[in-house]
C-alpha atoms as a PDB file:
ATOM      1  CA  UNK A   1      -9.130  -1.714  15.265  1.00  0.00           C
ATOM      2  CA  UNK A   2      -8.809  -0.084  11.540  1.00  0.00           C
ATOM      3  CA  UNK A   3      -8.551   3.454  11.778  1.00  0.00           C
ATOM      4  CA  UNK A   4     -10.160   5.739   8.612  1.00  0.00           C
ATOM      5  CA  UNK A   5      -7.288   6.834   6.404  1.00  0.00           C
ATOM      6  CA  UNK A   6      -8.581  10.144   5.122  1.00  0.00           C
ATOM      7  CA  UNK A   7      -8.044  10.018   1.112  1.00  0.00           C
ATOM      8  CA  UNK A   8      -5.915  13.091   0.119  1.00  0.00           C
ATOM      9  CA  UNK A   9      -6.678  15.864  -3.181  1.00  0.00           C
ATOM     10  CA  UNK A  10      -6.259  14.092  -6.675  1.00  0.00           C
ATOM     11  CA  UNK A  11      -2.674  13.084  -7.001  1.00  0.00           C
ATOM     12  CA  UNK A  12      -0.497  13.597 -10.256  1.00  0.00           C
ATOM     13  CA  UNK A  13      -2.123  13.021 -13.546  1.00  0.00           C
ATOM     14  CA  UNK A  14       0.984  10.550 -13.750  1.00  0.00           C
ATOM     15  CA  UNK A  15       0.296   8.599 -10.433  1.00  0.00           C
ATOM     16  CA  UNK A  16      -1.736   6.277 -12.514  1.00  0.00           C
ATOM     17  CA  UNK A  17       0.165   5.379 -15.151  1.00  0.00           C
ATOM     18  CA  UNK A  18       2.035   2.206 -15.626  1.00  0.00           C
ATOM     19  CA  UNK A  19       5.974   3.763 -14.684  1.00  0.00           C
ATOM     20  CA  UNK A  20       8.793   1.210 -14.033  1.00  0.00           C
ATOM     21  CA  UNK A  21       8.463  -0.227 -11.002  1.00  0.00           C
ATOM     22  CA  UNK A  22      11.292   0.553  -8.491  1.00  0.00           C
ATOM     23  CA  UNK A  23      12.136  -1.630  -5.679  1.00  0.00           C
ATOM     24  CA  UNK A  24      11.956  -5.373  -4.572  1.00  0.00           C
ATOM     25  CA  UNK A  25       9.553  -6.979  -1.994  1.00  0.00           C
ATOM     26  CA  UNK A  26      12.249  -6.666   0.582  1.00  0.00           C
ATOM     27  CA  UNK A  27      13.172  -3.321   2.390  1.00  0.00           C
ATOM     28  CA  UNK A  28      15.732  -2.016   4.227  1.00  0.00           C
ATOM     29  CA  UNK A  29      14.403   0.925   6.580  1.00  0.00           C
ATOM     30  CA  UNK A  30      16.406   2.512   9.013  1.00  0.00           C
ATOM     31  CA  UNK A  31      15.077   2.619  12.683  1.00  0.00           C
ATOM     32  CA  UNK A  32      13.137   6.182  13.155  1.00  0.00           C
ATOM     33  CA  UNK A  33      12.196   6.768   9.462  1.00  0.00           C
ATOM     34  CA  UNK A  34       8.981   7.580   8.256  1.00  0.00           C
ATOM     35  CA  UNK A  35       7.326   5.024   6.443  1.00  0.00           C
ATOM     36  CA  UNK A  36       4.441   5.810   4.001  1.00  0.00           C
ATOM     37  CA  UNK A  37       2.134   3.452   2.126  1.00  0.00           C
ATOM     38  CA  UNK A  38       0.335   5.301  -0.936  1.00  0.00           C
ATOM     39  CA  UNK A  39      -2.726   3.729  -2.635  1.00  0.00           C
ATOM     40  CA  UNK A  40      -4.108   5.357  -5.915  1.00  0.00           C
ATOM     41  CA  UNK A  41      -6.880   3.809  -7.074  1.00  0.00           C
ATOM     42  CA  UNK A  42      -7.390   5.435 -10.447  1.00  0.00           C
ATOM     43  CA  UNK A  43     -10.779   4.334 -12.018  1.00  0.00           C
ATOM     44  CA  UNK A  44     -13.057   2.452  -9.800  1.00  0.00           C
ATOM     45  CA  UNK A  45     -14.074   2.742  -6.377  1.00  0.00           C
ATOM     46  CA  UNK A  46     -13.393  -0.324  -4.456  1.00  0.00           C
ATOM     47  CA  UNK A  47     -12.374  -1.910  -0.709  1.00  0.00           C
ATOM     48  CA  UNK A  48      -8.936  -1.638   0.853  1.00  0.00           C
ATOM     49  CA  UNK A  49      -7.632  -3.472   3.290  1.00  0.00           C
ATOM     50  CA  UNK A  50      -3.499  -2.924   4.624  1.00  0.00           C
ATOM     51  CA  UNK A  51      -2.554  -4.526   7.409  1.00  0.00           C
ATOM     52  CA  UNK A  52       1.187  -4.986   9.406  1.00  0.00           C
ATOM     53  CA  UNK A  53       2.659  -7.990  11.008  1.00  0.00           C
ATOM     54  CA  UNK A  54       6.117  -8.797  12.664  1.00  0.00           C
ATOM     55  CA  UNK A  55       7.667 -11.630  11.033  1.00  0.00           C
ATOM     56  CA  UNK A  56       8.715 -14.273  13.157  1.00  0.00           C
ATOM     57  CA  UNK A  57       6.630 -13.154  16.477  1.00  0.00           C
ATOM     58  CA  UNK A  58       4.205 -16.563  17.027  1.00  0.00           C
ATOM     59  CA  UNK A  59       2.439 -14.518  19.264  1.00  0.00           C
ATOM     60  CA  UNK A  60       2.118 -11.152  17.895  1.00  0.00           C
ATOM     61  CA  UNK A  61      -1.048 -10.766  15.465  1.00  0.00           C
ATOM     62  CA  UNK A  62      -0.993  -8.438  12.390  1.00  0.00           C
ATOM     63  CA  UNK A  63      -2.786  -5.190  13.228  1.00  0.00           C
ATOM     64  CA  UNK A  64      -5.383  -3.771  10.686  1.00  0.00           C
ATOM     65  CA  UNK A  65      -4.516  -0.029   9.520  1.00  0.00           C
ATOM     66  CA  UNK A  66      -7.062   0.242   6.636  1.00  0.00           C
ATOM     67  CA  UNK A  67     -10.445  -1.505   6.426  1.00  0.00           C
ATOM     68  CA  UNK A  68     -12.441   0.287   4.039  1.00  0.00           C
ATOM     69  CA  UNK A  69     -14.481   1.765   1.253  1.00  0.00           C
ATOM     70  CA  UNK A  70     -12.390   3.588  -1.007  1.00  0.00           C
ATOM     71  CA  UNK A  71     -13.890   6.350  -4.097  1.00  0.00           C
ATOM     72  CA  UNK A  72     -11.919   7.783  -6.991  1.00  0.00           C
ATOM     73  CA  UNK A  73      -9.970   9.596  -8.024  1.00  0.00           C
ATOM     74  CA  UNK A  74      -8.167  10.651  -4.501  1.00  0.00           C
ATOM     75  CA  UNK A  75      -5.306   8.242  -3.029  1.00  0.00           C
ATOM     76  CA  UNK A  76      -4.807   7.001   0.379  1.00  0.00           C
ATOM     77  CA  UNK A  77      -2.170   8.248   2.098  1.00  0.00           C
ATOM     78  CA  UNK A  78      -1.264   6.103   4.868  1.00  0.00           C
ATOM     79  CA  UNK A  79       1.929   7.064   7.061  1.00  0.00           C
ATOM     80  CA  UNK A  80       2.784   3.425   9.127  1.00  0.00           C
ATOM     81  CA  UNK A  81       3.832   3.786  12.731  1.00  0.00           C
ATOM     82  CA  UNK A  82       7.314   4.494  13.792  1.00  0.00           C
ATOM     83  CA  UNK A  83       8.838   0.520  14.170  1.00  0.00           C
ATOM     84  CA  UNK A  84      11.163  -1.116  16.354  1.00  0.00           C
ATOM     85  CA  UNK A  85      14.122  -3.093  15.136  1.00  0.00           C
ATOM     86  CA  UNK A  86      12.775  -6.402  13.293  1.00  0.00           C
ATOM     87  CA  UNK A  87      11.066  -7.855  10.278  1.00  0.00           C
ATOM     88  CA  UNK A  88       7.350  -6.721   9.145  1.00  0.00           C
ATOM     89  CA  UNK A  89       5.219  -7.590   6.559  1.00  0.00           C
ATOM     90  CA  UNK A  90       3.274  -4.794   5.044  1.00  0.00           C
ATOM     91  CA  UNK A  91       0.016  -6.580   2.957  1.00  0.00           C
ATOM     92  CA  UNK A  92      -2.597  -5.112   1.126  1.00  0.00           C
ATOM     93  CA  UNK A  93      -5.972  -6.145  -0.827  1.00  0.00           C
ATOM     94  CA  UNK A  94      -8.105  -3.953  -3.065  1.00  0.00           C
ATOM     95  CA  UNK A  95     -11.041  -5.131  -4.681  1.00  0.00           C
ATOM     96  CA  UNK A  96     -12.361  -3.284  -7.255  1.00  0.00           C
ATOM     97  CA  UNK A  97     -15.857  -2.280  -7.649  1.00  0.00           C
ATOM     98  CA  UNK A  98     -15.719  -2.520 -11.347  1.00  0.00           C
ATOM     99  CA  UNK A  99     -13.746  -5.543 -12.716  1.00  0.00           C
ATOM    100  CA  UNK A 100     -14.018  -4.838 -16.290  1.00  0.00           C
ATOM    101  CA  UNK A 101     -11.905  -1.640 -16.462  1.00  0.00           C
ATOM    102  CA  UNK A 102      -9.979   0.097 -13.334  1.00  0.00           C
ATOM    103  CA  UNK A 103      -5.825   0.593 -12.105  1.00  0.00           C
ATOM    104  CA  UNK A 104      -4.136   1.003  -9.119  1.00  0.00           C
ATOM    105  CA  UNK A 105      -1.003   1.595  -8.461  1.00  0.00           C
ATOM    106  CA  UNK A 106       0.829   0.929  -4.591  1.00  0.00           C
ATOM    107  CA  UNK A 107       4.203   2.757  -3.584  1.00  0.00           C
ATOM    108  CA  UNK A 108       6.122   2.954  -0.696  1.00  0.00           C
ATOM    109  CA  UNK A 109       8.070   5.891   0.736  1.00  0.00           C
ATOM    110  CA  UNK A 110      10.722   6.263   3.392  1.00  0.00           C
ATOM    111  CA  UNK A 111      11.618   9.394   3.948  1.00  0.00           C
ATOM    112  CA  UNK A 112       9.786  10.694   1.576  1.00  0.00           C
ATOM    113  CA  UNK A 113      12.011   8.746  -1.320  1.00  0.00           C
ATOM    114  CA  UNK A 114       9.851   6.191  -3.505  1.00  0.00           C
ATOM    115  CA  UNK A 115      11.387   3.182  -2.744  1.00  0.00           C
ATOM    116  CA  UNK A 116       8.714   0.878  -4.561  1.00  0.00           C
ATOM    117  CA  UNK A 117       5.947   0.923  -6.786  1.00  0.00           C
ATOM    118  CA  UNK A 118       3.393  -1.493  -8.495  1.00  0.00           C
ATOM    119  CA  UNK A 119       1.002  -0.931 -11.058  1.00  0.00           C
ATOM    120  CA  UNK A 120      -2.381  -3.137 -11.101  1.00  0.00           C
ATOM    121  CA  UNK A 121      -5.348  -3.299 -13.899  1.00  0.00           C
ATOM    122  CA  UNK A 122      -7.946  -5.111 -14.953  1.00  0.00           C
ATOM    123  CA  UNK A 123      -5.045  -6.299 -17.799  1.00  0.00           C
ATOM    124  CA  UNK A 124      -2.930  -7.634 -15.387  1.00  0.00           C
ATOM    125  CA  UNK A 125      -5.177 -10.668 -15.071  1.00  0.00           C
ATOM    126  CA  UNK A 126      -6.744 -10.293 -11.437  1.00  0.00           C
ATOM    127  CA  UNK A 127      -9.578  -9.674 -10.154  1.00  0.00           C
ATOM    128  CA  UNK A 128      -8.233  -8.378  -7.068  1.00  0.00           C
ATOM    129  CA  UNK A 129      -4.616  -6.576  -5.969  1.00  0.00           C
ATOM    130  CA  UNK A 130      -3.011  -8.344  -3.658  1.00  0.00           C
ATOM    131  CA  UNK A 131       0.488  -6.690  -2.335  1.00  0.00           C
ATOM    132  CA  UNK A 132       3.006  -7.418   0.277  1.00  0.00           C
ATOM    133  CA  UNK A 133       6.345  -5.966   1.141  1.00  0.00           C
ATOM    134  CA  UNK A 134       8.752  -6.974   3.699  1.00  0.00           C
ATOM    135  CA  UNK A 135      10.185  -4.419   5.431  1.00  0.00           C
ATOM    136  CA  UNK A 136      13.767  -5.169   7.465  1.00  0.00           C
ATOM    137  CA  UNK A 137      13.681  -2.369  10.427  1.00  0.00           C
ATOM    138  CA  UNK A 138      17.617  -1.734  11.252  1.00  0.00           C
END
């Protein structure tokens, strides 16, 4: 079941702005460190969806940890549970109310360290974000 992420005060005027973007789709996390997924979704109001599933586990299902309506300008802040030793795959979708003209941008913490960051628009050529990351628990 999707639990509400509670969207946090207005972030940095920065946060939205199309910075380098740090970090491959692969991560290294060491075991016991907190993980946070951050969402800012900078100029339309949309649906977010971010879901976690071990790689490799036939039998183990990807669990929902967002599923829903999202207003701007606050960002999700989303802090993932602590994870065993193993291979995850951290997705997310976002689609935007307005398709004309709205950003987003998706980073990923550990220990409070950005580690990775994306910028989305309406330039960028799709309708919708679409995101993964794999993260390698060690």
């Amino acid at each position: 079941m999707a639990s509400e992420a509670t969207p946090m005060a207005a972030s940095p005027a920065s946060a939205c702005s199309p910075m380098p973007t740090p970090g491959g789709v692969s991560q290294t996390i060491p075991a016991g460190a907190q993980v946070q997924f951050k969402f800012f979704y900078c100029t339309s109001p949309g649906h977010l969806i971010v879901q976690l599933g071990k790689v490799g586990d036939p039998t183990a299902s990807s669990t929902v940890l967002i599923d829903q309506n999202v207003p701007p300008p606050p960002f999700v802040d989303l802090h993932l549970p602590l994870l065993p030793a193993g291979t995850y795959a951290l997705t997310w979708t976002y689609a935007p109310a307005a398709t004309d003209s709205w950003q987003s941008v998706s980073e990923l913490h550990v220990a409070e360290v950005l580690r990775f960051r994306r910028f989305h628009s309406n330039a960028t050529s799709s309708p919708l974000v679409l995101g993964f990351l794999f993260l390698e628990v060690v």
